[in-house]
PDB file of N, CA and C in Angstrom:
ATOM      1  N   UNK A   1      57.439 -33.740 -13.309  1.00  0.00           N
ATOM      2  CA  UNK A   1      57.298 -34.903 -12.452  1.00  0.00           C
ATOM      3  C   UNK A   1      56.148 -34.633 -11.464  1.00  0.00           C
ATOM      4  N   UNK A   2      55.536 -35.875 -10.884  1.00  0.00           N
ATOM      5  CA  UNK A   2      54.253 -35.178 -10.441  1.00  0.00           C
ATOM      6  C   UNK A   2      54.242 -35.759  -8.994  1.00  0.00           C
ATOM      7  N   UNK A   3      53.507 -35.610  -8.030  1.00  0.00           N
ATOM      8  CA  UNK A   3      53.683 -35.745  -6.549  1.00  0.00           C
ATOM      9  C   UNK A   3      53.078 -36.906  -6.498  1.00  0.00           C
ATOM     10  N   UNK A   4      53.108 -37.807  -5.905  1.00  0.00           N
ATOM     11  CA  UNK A   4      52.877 -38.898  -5.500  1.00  0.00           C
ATOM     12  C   UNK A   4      51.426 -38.855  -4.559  1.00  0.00           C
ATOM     13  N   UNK A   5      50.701 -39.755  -4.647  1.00  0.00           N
ATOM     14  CA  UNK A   5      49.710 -39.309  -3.417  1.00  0.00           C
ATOM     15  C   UNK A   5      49.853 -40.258  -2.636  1.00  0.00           C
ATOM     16  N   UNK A   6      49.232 -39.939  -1.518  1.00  0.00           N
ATOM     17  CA  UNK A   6      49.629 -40.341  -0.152  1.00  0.00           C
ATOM     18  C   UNK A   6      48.366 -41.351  -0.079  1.00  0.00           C
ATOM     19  N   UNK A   7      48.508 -42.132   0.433  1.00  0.00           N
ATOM     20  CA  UNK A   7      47.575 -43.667   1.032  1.00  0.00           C
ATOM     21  C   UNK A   7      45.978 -43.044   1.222  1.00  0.00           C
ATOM     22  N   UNK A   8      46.395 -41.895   2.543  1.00  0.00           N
ATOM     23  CA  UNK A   8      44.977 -41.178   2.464  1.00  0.00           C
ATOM     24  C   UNK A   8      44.612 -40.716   1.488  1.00  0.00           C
ATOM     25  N   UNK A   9      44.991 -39.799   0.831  1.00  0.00           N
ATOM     26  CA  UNK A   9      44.447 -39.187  -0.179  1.00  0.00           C
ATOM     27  C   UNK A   9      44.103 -40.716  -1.951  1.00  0.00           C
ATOM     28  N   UNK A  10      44.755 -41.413  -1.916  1.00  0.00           N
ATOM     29  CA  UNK A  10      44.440 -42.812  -2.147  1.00  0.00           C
ATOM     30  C   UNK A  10      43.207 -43.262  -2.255  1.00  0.00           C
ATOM     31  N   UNK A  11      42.911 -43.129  -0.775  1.00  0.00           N
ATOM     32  CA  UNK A  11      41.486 -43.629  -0.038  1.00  0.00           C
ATOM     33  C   UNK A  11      40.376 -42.744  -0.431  1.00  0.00           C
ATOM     34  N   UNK A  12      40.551 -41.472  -0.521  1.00  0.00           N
ATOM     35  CA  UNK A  12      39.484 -40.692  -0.698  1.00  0.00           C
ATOM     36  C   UNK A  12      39.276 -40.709  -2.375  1.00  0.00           C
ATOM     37  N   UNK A  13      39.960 -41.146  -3.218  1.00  0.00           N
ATOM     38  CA  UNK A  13      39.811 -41.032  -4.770  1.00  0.00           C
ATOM     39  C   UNK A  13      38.949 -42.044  -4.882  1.00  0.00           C
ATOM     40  N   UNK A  14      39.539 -43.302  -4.255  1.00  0.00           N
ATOM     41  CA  UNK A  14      38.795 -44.700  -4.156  1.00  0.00           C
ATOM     42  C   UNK A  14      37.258 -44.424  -4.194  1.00  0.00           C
ATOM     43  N   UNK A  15      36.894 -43.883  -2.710  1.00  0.00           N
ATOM     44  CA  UNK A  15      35.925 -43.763  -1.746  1.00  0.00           C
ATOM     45  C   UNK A  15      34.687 -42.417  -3.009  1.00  0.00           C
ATOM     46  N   UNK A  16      35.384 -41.659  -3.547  1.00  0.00           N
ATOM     47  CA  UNK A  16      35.250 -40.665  -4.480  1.00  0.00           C
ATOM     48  C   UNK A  16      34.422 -41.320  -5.317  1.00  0.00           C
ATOM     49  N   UNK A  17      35.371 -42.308  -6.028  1.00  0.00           N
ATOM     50  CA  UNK A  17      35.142 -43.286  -7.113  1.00  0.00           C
ATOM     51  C   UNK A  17      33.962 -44.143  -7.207  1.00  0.00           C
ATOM     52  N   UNK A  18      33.825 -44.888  -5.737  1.00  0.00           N
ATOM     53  CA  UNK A  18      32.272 -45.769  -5.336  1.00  0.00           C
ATOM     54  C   UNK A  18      31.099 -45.261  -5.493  1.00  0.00           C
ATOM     55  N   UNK A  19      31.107 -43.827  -4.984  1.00  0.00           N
ATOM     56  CA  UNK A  19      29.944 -43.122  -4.828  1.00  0.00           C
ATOM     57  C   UNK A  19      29.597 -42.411  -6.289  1.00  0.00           C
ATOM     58  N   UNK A  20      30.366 -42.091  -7.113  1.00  0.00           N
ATOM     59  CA  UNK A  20      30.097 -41.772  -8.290  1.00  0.00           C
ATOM     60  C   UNK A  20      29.383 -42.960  -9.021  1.00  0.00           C
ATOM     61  N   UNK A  21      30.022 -44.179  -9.140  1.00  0.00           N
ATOM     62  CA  UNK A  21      29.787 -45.316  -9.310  1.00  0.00           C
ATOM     63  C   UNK A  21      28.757 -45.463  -9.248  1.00  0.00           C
ATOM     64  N   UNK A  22      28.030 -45.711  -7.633  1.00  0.00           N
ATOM     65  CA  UNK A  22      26.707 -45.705  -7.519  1.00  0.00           C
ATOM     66  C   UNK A  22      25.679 -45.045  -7.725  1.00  0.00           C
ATOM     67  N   UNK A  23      25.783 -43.776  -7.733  1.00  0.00           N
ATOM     68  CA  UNK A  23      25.149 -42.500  -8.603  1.00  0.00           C
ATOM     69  C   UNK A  23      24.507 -43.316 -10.178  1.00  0.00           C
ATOM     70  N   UNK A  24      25.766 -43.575 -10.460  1.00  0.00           N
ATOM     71  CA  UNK A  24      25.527 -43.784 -12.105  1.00  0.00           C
ATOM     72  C   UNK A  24      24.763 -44.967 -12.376  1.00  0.00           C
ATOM     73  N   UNK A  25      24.974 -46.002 -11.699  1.00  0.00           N
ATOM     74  CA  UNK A  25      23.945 -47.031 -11.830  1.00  0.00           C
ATOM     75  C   UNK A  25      22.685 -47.183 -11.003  1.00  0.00           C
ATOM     76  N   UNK A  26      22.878 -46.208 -10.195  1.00  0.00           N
ATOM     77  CA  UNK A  26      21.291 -46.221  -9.073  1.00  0.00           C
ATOM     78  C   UNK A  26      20.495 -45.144 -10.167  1.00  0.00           C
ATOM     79  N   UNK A  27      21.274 -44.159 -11.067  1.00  0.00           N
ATOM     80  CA  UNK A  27      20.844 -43.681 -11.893  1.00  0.00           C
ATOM     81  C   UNK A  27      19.801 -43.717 -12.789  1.00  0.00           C
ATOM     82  N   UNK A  28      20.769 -44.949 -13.372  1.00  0.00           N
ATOM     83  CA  UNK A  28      20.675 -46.160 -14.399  1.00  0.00           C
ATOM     84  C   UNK A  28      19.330 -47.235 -14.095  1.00  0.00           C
ATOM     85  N   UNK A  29      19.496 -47.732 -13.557  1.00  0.00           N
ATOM     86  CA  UNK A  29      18.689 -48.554 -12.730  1.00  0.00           C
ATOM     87  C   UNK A  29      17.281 -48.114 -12.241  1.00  0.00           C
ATOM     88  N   UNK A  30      17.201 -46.870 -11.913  1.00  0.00           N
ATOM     89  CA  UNK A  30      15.570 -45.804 -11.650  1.00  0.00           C
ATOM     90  C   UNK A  30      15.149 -45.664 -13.093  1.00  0.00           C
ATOM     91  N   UNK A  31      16.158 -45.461 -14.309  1.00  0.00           N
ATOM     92  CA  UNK A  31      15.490 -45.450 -15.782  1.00  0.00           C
ATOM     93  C   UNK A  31      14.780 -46.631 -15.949  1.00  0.00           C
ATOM     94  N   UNK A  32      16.092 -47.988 -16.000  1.00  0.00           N
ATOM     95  CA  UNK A  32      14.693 -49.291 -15.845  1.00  0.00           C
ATOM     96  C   UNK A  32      13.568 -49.423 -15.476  1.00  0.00           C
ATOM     97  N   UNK A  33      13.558 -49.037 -14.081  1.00  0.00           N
ATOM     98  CA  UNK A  33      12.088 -48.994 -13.549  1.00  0.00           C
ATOM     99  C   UNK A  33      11.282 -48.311 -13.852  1.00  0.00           C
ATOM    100  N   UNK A  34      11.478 -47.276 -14.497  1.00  0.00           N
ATOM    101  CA  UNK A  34      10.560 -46.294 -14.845  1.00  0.00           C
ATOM    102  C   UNK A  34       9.320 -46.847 -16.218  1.00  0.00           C
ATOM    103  N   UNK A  35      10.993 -47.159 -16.865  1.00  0.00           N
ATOM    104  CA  UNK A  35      10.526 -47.642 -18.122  1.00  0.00           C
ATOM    105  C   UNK A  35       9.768 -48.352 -18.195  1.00  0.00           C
ATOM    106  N   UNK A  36       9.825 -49.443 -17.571  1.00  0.00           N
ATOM    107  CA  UNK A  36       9.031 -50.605 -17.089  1.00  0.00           C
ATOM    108  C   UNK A  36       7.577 -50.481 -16.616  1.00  0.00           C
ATOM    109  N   UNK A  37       7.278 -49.580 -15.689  1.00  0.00           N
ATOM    110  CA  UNK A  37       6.314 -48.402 -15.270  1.00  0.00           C
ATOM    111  C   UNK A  37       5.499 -48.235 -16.713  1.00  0.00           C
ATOM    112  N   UNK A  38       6.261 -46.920 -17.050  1.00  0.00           N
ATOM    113  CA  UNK A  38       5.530 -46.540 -18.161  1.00  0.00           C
ATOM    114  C   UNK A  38       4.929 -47.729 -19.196  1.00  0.00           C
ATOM    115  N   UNK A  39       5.680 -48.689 -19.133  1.00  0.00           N
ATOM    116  CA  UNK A  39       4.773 -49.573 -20.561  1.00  0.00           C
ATOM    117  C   UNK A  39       3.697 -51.077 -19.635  1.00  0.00           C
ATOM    118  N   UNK A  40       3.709 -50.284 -18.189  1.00  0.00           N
ATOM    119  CA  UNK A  40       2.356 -51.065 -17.687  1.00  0.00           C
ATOM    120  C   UNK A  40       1.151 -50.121 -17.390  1.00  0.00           C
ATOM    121  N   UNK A  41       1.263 -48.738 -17.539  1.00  0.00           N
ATOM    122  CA  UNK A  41       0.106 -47.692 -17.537  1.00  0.00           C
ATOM    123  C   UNK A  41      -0.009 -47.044 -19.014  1.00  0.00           C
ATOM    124  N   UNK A  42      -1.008 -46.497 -18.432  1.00  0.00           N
ATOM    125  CA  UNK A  42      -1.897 -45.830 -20.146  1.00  0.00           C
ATOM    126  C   UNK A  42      -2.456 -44.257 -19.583  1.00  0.00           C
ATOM    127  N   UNK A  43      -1.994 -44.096 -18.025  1.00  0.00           N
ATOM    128  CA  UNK A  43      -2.275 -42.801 -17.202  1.00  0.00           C
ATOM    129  C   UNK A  43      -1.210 -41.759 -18.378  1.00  0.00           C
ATOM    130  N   UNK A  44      -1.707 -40.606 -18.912  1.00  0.00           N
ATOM    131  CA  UNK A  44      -1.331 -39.763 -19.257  1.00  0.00           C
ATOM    132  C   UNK A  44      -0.672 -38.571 -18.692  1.00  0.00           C
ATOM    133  N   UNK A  45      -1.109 -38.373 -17.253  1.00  0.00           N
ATOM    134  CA  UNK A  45      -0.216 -38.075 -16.674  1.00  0.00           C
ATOM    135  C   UNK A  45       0.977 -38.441 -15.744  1.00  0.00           C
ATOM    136  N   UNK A  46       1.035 -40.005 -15.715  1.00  0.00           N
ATOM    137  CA  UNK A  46       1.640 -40.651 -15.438  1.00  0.00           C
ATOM    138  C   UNK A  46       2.730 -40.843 -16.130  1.00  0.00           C
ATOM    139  N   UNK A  47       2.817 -40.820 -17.152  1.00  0.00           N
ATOM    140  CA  UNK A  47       3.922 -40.702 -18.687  1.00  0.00           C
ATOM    141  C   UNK A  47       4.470 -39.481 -18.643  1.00  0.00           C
ATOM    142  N   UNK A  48       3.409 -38.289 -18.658  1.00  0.00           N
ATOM    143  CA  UNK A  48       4.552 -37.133 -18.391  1.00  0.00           C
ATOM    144  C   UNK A  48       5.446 -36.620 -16.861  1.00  0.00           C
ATOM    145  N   UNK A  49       4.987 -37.168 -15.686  1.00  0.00           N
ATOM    146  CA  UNK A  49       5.647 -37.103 -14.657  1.00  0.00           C
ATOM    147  C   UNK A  49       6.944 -38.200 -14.736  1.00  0.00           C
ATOM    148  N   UNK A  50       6.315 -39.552 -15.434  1.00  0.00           N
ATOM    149  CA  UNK A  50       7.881 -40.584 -15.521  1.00  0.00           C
ATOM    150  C   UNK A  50       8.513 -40.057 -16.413  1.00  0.00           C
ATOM    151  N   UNK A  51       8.470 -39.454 -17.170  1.00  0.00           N
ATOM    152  CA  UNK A  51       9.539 -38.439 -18.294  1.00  0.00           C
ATOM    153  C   UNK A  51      10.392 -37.967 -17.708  1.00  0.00           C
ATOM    154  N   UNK A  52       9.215 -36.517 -16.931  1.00  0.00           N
ATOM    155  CA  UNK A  52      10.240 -35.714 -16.192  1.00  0.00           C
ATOM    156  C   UNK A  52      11.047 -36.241 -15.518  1.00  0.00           C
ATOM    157  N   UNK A  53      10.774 -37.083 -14.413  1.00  0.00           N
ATOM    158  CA  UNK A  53      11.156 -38.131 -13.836  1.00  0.00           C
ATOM    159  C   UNK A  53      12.465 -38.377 -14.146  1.00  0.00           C
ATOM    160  N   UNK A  54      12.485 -38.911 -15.047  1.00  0.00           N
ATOM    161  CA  UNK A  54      13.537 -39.518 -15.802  1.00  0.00           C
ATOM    162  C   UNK A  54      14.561 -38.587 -16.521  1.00  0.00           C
ATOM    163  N   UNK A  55      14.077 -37.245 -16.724  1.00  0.00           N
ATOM    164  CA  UNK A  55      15.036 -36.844 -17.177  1.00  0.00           C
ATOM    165  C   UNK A  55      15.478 -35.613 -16.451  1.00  0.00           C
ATOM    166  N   UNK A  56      15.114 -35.431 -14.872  1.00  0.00           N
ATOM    167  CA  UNK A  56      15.643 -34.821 -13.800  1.00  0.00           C
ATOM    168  C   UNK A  56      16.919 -35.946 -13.273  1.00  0.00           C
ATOM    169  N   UNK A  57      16.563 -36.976 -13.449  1.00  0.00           N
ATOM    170  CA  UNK A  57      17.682 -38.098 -12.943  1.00  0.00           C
ATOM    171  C   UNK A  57      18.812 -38.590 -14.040  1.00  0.00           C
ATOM    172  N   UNK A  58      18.341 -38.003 -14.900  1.00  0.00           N
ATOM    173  CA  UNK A  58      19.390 -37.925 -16.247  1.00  0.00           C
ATOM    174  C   UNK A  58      20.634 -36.936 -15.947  1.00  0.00           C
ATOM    175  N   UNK A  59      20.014 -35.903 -15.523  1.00  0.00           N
ATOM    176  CA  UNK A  59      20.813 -34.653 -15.500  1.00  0.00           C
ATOM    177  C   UNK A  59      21.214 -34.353 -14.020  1.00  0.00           C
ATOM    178  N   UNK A  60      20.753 -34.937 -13.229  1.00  0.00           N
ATOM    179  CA  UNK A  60      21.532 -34.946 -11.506  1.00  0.00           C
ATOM    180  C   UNK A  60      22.124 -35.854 -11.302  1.00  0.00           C
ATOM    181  N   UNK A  61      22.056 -37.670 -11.847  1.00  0.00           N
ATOM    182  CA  UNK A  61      22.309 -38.307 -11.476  1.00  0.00           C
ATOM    183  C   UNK A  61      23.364 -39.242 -12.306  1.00  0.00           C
ATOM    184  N   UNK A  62      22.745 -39.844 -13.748  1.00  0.00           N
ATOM    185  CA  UNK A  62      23.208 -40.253 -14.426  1.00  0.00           C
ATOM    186  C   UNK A  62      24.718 -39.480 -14.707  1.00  0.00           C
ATOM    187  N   UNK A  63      24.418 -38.090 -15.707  1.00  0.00           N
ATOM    188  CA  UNK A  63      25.315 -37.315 -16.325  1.00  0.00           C
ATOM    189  C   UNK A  63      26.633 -37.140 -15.492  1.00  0.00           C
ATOM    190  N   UNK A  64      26.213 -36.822 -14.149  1.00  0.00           N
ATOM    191  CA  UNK A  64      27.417 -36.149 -13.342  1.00  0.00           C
ATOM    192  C   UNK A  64      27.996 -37.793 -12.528  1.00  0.00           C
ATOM    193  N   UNK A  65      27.610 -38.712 -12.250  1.00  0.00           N
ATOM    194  CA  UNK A  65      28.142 -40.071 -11.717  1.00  0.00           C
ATOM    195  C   UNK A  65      29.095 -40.284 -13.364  1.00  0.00           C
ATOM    196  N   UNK A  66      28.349 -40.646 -14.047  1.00  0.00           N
ATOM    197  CA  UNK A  66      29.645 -41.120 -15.319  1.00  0.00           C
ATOM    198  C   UNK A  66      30.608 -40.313 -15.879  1.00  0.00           C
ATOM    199  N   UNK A  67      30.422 -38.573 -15.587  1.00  0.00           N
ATOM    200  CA  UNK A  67      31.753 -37.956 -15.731  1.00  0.00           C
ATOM    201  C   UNK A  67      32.710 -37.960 -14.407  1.00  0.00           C
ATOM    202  N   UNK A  68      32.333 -38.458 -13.300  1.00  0.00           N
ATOM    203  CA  UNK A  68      32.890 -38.913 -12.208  1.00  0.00           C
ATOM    204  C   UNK A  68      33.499 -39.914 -11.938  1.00  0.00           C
ATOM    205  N   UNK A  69      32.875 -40.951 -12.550  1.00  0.00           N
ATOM    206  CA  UNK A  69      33.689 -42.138 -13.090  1.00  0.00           C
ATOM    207  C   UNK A  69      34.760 -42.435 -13.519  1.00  0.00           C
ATOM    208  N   UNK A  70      34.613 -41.271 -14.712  1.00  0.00           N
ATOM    209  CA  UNK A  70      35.541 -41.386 -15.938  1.00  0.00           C
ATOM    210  C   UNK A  70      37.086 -40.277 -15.139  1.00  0.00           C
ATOM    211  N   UNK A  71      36.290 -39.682 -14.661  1.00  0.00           N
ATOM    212  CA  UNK A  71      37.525 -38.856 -13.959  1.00  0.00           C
ATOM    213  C   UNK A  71      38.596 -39.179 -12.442  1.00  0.00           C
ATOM    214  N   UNK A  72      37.786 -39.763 -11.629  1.00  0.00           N
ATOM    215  CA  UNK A  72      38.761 -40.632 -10.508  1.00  0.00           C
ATOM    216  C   UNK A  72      38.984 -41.733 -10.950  1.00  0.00           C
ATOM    217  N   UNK A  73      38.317 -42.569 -12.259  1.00  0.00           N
ATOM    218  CA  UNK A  73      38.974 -43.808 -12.838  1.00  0.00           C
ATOM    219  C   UNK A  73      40.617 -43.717 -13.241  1.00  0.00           C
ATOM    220  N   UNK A  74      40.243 -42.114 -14.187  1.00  0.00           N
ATOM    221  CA  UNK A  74      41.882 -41.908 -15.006  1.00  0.00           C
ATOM    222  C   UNK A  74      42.641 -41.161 -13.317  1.00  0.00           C
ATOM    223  N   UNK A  75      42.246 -40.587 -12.375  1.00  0.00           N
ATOM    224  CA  UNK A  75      43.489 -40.578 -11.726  1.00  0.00           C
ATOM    225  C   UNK A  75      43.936 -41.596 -11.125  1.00  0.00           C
ATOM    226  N   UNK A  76      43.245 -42.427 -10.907  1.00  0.00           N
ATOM    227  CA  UNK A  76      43.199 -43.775  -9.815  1.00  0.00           C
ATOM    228  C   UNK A  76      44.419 -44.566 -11.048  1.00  0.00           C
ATOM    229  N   UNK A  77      43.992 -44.657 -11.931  1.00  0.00           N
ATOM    230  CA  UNK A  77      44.807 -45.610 -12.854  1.00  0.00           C
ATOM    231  C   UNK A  77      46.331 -44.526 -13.415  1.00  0.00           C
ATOM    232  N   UNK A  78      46.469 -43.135 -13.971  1.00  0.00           N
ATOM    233  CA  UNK A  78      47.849 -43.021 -13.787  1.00  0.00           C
ATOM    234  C   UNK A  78      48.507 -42.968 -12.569  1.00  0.00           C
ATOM    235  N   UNK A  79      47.917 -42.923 -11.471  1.00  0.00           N
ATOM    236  CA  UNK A  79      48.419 -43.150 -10.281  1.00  0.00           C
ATOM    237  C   UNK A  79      49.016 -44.337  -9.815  1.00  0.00           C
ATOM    238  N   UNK A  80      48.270 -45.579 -10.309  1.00  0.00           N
ATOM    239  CA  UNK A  80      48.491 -47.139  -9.960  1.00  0.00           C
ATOM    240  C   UNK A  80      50.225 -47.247 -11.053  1.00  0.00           C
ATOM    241  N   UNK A  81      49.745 -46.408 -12.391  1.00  0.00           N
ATOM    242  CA  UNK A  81      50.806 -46.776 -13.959  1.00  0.00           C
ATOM    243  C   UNK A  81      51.837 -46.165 -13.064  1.00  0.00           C
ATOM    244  N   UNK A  82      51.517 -44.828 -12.388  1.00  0.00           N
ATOM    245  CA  UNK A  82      53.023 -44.190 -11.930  1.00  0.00           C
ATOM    246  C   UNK A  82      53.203 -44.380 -10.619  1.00  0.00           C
ATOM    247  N   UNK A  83      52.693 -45.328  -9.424  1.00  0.00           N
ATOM    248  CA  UNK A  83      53.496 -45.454  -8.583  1.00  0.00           C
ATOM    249  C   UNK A  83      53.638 -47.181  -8.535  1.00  0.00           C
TER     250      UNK A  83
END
């Protein structure tokens, strides 16, 4: 049987939850632009800095917001199923 959480601690899964959230689509959302970027220049080094770019924010931003997601989503929800 498992402990119940308390209102505060509630709040902070929530609060947990937003900011992952936003991670993942402010993430998300810097790829658009990038992309967008890249197919209005023909700068060659401009393509390899929006790469990197893009795939420093893959791996700080994107990756770790949507396993964050996925993880205060499922406590938030057996929490809601079990209390």
């Amino acid at each position: 049987m498992s402990k119940k959480l308390t209102q505060k601690q509630k709040n902070w899964w929530l609060i947990s939850h937003l900011l992952f959230t936003a991670m993942w689509i402010g993430g998300g959302f810097t790829q658009i632009v990038m992309i967008v970027l890249i197919h209005l220049t023909s700068s060659g080094e401009f393509l390899h800095a929006a790469h990197s770019f893009m795939h420093i924010f893959d791996l700080a931003l994107i990756i770790p917001g949507a396993l964050g997601v996925v993880i205060t989503g499922i406590v938030l929800s057996v929490e809601h199923i079990g209390g």
